[in-house]
N, C-alpha and C. Protein backbone atom coordinates (compact mmCIF):
# COMPACT_ATOMS: atom_id res chain seq x y z
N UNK A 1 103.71 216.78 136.86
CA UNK A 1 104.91 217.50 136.43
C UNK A 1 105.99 217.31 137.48
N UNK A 2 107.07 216.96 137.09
CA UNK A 2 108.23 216.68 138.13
C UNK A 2 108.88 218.03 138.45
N UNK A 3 109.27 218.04 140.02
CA UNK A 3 109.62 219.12 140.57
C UNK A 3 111.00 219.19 140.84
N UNK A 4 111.17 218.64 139.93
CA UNK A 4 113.02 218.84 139.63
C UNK A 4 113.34 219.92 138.43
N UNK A 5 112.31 219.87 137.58
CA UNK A 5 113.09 220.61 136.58
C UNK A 5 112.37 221.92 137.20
N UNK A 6 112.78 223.18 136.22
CA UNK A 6 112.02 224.40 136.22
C UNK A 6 111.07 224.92 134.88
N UNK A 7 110.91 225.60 134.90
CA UNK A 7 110.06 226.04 133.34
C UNK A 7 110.79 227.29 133.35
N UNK A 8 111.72 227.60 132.18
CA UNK A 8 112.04 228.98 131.71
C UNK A 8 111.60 229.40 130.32
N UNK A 9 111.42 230.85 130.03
CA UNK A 9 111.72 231.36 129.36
C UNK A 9 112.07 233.17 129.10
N UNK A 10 112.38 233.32 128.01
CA UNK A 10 112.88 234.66 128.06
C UNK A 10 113.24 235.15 126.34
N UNK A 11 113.09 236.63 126.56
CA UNK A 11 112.97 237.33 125.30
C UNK A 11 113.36 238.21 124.78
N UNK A 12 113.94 239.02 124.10
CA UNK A 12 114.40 240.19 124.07
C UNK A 12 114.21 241.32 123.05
N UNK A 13 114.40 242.55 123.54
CA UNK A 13 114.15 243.60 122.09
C UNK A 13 114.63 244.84 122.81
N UNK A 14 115.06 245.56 120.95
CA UNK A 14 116.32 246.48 121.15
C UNK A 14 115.44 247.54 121.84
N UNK A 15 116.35 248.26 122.72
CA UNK A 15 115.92 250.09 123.24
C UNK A 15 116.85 250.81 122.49
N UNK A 16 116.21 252.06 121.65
CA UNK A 16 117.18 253.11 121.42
C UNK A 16 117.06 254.30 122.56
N UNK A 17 117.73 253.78 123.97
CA UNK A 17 118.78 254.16 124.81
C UNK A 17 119.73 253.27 125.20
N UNK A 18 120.53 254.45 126.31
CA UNK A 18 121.76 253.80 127.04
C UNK A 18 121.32 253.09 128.00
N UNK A 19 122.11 252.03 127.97
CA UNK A 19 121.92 250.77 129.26
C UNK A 19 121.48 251.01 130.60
N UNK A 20 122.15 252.43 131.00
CA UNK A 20 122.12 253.26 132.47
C UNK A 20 120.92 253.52 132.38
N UNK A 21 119.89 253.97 131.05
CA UNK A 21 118.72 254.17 130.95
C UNK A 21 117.38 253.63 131.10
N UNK A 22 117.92 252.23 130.08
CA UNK A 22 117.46 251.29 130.84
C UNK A 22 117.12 250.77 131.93
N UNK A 23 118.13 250.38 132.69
CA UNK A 23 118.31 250.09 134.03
C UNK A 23 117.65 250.58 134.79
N UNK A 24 117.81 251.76 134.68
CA UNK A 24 116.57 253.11 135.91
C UNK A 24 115.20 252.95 135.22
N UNK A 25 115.09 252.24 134.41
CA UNK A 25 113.72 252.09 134.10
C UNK A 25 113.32 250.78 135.11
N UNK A 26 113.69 249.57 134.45
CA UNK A 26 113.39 248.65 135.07
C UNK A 26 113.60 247.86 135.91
N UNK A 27 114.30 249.00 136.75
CA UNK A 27 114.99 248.51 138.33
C UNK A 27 113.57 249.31 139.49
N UNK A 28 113.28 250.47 138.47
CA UNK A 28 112.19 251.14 139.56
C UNK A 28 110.39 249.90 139.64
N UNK A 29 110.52 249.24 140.66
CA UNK A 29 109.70 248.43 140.52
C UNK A 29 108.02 248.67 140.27
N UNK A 30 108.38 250.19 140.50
CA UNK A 30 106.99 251.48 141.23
C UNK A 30 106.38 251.43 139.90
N UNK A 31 106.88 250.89 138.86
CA UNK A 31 106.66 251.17 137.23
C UNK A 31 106.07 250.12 136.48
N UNK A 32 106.17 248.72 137.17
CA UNK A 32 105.72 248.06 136.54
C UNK A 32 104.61 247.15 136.17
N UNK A 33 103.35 248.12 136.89
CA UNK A 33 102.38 247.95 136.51
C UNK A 33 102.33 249.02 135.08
N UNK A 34 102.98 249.91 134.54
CA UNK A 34 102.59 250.58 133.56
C UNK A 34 102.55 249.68 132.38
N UNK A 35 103.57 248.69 132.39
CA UNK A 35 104.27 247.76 131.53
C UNK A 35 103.77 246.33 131.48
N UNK A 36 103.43 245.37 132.54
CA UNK A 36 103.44 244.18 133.04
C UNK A 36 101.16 243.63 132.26
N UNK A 37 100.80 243.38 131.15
CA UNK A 37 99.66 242.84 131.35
C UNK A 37 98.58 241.60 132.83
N UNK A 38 99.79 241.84 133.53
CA UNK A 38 99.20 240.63 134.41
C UNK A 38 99.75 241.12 136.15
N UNK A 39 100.69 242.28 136.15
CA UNK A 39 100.56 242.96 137.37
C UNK A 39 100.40 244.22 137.00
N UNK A 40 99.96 244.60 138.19
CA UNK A 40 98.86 246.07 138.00
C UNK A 40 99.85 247.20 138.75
N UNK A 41 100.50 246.53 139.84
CA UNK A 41 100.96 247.79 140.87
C UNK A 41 102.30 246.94 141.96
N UNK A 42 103.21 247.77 141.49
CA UNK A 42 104.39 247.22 142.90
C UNK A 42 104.88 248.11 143.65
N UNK A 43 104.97 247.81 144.92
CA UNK A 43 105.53 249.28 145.96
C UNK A 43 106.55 248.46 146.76
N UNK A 44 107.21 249.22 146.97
CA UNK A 44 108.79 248.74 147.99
C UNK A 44 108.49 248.64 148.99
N UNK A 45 109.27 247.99 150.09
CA UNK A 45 108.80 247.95 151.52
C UNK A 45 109.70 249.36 152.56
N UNK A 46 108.71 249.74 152.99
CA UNK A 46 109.29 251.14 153.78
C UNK A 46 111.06 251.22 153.45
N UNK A 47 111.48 252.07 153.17
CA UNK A 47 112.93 252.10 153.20
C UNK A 47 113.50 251.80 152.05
N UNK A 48 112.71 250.64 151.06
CA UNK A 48 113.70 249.77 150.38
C UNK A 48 113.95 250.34 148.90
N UNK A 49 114.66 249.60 148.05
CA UNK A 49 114.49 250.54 146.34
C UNK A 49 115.68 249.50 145.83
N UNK A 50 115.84 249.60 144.70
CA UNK A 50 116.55 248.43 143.81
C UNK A 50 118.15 248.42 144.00
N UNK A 51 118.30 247.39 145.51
CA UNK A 51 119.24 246.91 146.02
C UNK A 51 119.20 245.66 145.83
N UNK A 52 120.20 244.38 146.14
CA UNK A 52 120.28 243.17 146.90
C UNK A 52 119.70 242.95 147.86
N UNK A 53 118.53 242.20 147.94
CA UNK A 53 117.98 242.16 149.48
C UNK A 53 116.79 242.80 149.75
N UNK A 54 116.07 243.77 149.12
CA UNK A 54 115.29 244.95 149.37
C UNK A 54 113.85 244.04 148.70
N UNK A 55 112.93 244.01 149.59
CA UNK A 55 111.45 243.53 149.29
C UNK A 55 110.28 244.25 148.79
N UNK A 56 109.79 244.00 148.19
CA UNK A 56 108.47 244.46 147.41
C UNK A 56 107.41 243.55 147.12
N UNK A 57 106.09 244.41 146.94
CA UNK A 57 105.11 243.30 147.18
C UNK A 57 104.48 243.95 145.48
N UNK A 58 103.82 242.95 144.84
CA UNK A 58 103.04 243.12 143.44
C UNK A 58 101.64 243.00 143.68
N UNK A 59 100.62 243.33 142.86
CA UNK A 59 99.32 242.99 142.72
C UNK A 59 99.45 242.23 141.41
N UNK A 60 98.50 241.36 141.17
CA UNK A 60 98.13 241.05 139.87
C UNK A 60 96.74 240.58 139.77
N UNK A 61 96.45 240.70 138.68
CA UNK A 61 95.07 240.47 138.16
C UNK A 61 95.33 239.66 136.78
N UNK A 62 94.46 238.78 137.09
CA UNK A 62 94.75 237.79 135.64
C UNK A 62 93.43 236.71 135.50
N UNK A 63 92.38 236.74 134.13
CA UNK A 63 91.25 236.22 134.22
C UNK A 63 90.33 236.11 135.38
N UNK A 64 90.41 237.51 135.72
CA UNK A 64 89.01 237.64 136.94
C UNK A 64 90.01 237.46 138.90
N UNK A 65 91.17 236.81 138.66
CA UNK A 65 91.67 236.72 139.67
C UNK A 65 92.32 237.70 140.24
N UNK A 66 92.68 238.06 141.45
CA UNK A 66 93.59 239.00 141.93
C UNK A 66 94.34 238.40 143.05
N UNK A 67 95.70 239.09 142.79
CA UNK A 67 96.48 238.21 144.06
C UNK A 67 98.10 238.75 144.25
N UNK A 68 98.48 239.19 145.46
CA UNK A 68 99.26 239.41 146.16
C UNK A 68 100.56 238.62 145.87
N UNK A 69 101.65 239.42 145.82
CA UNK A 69 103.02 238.47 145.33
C UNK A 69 104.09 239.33 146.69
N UNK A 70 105.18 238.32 147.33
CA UNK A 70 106.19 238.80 147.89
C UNK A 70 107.30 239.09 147.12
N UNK A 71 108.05 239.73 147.03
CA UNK A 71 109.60 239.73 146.10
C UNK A 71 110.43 239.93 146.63
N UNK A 72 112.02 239.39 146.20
CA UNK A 72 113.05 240.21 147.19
C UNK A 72 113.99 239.75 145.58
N UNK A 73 114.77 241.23 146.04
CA UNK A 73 115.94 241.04 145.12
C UNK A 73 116.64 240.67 144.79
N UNK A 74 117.42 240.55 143.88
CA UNK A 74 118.46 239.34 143.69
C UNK A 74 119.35 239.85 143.03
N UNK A 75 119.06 240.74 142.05
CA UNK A 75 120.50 241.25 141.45
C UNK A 75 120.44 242.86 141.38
N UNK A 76 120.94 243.62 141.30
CA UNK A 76 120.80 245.25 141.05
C UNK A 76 122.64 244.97 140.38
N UNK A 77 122.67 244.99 139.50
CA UNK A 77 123.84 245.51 138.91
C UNK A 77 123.76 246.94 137.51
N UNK A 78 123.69 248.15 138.56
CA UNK A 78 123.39 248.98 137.56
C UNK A 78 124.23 249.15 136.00
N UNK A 79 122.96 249.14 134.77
CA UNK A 79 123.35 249.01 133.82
C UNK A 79 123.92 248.15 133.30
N UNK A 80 123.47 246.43 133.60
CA UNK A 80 123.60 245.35 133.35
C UNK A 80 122.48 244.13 133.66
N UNK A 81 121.87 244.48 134.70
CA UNK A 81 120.83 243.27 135.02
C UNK A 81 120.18 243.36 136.37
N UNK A 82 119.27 243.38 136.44
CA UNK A 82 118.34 243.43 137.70
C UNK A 82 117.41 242.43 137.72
N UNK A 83 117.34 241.82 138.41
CA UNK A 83 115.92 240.54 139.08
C UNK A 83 115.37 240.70 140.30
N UNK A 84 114.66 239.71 140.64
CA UNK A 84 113.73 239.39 141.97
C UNK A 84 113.18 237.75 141.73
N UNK A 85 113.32 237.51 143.08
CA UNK A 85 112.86 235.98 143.46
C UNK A 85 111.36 235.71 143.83
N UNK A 86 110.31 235.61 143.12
CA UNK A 86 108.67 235.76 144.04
C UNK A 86 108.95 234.66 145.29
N UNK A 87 108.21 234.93 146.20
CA UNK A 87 108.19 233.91 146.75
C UNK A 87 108.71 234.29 148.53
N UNK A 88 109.90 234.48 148.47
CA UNK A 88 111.19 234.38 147.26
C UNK A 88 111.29 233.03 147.51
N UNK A 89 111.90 232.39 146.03
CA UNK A 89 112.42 231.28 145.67
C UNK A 89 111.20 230.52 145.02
N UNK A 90 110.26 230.71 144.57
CA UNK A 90 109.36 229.88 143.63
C UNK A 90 109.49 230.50 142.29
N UNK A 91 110.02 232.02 141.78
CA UNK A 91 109.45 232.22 140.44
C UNK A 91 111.23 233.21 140.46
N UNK A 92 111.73 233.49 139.44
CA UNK A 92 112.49 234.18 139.06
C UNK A 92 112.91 235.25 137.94
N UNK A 93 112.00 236.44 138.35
CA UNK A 93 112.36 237.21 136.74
C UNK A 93 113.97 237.99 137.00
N UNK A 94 114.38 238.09 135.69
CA UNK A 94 115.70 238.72 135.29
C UNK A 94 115.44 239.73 134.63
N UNK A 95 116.38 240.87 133.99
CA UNK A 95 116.21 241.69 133.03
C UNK A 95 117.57 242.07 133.08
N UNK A 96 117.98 241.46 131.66
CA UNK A 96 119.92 241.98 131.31
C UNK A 96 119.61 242.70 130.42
N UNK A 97 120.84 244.00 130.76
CA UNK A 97 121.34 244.67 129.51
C UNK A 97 122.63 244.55 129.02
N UNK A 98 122.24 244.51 127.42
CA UNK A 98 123.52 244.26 126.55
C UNK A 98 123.96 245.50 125.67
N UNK A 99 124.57 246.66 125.70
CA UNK A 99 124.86 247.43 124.56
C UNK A 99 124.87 247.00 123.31
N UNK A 100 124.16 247.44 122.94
CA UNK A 100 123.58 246.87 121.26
C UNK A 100 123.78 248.34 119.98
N UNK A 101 124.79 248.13 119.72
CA UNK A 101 124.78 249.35 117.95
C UNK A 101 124.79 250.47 119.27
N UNK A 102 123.94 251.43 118.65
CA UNK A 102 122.94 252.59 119.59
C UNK A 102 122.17 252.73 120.80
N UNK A 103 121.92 251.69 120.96
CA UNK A 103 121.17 251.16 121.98
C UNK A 103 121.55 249.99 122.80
N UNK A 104 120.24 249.48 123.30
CA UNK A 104 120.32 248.30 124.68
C UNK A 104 119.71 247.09 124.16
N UNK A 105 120.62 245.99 124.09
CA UNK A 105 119.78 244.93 123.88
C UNK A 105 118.87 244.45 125.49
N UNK A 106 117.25 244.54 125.42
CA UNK A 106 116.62 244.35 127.14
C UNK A 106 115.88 242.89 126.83
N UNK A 107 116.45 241.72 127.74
CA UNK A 107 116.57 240.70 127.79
C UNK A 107 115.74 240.32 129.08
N UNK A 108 114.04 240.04 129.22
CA UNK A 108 113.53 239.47 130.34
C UNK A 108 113.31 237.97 130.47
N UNK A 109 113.54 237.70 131.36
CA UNK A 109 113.96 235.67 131.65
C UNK A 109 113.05 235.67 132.81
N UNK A 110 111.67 234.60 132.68
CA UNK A 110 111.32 233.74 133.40
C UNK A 110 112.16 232.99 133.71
N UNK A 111 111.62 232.06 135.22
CA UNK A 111 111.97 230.75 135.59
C UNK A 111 110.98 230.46 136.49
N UNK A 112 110.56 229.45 136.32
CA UNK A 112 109.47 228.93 137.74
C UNK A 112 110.13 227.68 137.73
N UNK A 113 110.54 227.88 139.32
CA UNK A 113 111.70 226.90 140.01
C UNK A 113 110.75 225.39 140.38
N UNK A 114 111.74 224.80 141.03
CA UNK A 114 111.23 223.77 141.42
C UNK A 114 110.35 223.55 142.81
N UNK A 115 110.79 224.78 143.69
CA UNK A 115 109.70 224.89 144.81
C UNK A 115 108.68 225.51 144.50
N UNK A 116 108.59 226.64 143.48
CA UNK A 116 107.24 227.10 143.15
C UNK A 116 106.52 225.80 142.43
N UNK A 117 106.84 225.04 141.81
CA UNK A 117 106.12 223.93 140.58
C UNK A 117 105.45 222.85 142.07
N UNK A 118 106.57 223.20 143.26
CA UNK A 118 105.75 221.87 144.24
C UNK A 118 104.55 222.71 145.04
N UNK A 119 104.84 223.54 145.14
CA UNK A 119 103.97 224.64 145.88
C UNK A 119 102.24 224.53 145.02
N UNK A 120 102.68 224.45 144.06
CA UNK A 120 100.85 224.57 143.35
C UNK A 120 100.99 223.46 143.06
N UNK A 121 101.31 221.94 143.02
CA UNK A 121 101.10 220.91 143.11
C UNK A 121 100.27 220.47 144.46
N UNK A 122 101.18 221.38 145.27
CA UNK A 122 100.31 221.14 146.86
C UNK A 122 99.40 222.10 146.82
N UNK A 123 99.11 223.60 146.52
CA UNK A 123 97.87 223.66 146.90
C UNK A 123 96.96 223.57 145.68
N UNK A 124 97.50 223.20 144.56
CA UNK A 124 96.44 222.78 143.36
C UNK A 124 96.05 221.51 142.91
N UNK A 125 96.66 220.64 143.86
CA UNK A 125 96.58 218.91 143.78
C UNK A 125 96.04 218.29 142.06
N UNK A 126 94.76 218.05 141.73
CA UNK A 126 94.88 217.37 140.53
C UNK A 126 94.96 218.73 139.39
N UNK A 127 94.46 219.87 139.58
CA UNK A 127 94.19 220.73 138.75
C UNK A 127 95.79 221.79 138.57
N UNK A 128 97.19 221.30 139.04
CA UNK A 128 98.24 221.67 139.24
C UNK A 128 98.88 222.35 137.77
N UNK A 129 98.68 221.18 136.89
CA UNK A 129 99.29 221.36 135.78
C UNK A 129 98.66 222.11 135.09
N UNK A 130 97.33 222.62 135.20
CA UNK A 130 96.49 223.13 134.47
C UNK A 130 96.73 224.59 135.05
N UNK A 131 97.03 225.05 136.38
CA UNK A 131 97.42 226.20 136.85
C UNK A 131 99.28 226.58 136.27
N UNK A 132 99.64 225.31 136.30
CA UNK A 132 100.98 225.54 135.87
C UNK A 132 100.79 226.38 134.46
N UNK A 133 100.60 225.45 133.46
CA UNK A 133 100.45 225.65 132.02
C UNK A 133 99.94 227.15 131.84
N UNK A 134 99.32 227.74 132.77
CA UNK A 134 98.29 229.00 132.61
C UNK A 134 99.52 229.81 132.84
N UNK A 135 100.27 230.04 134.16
CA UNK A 135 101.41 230.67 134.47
C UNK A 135 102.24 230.67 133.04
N UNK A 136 103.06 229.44 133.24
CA UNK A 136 103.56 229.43 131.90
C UNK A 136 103.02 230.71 130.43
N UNK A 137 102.15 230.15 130.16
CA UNK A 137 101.34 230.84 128.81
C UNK A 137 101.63 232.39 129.33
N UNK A 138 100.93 232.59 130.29
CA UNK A 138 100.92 233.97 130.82
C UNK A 138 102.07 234.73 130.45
N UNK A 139 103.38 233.85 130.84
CA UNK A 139 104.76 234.13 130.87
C UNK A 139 105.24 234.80 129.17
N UNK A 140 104.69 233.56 128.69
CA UNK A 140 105.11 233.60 126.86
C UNK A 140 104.41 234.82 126.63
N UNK A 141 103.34 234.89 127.09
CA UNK A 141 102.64 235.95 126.24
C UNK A 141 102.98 237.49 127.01
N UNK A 142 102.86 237.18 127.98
CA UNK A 142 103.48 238.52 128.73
C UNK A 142 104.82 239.04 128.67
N UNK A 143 105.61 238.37 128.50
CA UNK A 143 106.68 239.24 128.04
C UNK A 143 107.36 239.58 127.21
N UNK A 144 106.75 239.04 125.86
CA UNK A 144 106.79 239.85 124.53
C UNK A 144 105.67 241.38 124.68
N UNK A 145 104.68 241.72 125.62
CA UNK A 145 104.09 242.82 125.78
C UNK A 145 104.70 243.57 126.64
N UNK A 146 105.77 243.19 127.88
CA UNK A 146 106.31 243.67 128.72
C UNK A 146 107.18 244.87 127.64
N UNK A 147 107.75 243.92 127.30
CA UNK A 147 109.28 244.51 126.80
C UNK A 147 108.57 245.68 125.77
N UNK A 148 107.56 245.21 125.08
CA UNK A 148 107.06 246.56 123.69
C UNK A 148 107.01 247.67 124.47
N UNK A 149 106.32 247.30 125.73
CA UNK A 149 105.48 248.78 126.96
C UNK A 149 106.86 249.45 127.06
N UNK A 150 108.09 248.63 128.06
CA UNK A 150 109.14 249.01 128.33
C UNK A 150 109.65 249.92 127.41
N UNK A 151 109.77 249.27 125.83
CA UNK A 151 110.35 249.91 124.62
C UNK A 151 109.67 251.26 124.84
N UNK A 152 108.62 251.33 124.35
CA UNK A 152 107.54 252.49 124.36
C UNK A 152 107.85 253.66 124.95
N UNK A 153 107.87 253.25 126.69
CA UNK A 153 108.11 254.15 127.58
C UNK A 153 109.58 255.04 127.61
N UNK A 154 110.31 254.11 127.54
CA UNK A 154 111.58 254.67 127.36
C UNK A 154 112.20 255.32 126.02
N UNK A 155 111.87 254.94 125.10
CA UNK A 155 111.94 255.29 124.00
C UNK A 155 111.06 257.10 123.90
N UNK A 156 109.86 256.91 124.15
CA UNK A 156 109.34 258.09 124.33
C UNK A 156 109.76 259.27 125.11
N UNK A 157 110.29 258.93 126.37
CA UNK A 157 111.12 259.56 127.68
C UNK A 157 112.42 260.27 127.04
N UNK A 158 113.04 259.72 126.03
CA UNK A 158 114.13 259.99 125.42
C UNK A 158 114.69 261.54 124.69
């Protein structure tokens, strides 16, 4: 797989709340193991909380595996869009909000960059693409479940 391109994708579905509502949902990172099928638990680093710049670490568990993720932030624009860089700089999730009718259109975007795609080339040498493809899948399938949980939670909170 060439490490020029990236692999994205991304998905979306309506919240009946306000964007601001949104936002404080899925800016608090402390939450998204409630939501996430493939991470279990994220905590901020002493001090930090959904700024520019501010680090957090994930657990995940996925087919018997478990494993440690770094993050740092990338966007906090309350009531419009919040991300984080894994890595930082190998993986990129987003989450935009769009005022939609009554509600929030909540929009989550993969990307697995081009240093993450060389990174498990190097430590996954022939079996790379086969770890890739798994991420990937993971991705598709996980965040059409992300966003239902998200819906769920907030919707219920309401």
């Amino acid at each position: 797989m060439p490490t020029s391109e990236s692999l994205t994708y991304s998905e979306s579905i309506h919240i009946d709340a306000a964007p601001a509502a949104v936002y404080a949902a899925v800016s608090d990172v402390t939450r998204i193991g409630e939501w996430s099928p493939v991470c279990r638990e994220c905590w901020w680093d002493e001090g930090d909380g959904p700024r520019v710049g501010a680090m957090f670490t994930g657990r995940n568990v996925d087919s018997g595996r478990e494993w440690q993720t770094r993050s740092q932030v990338t966007v906090a624009d309350e009531g419009r869009a919040f991300g984080w860089s894994v890595g930082p700089g190998f993986v990129l999730w987003a989450c935009t909000m769009q005022e939609s009718g009554d509600g929030t259109l909540l929009t989550e975007a993969w990307e697995f960059l081009p240093a993450g795609l060389a990174v498990f080339e190097e430590r996954f040498g022939d079996e790379a693409a086969a770890q890739i493809a798994d991420r990937e899948a993971a991705a598709r399938a996980g965040i059409p479940a992300t966003l239902a949980a998200i819906k769920r939670a907030i919707e219920r909170s309401s």
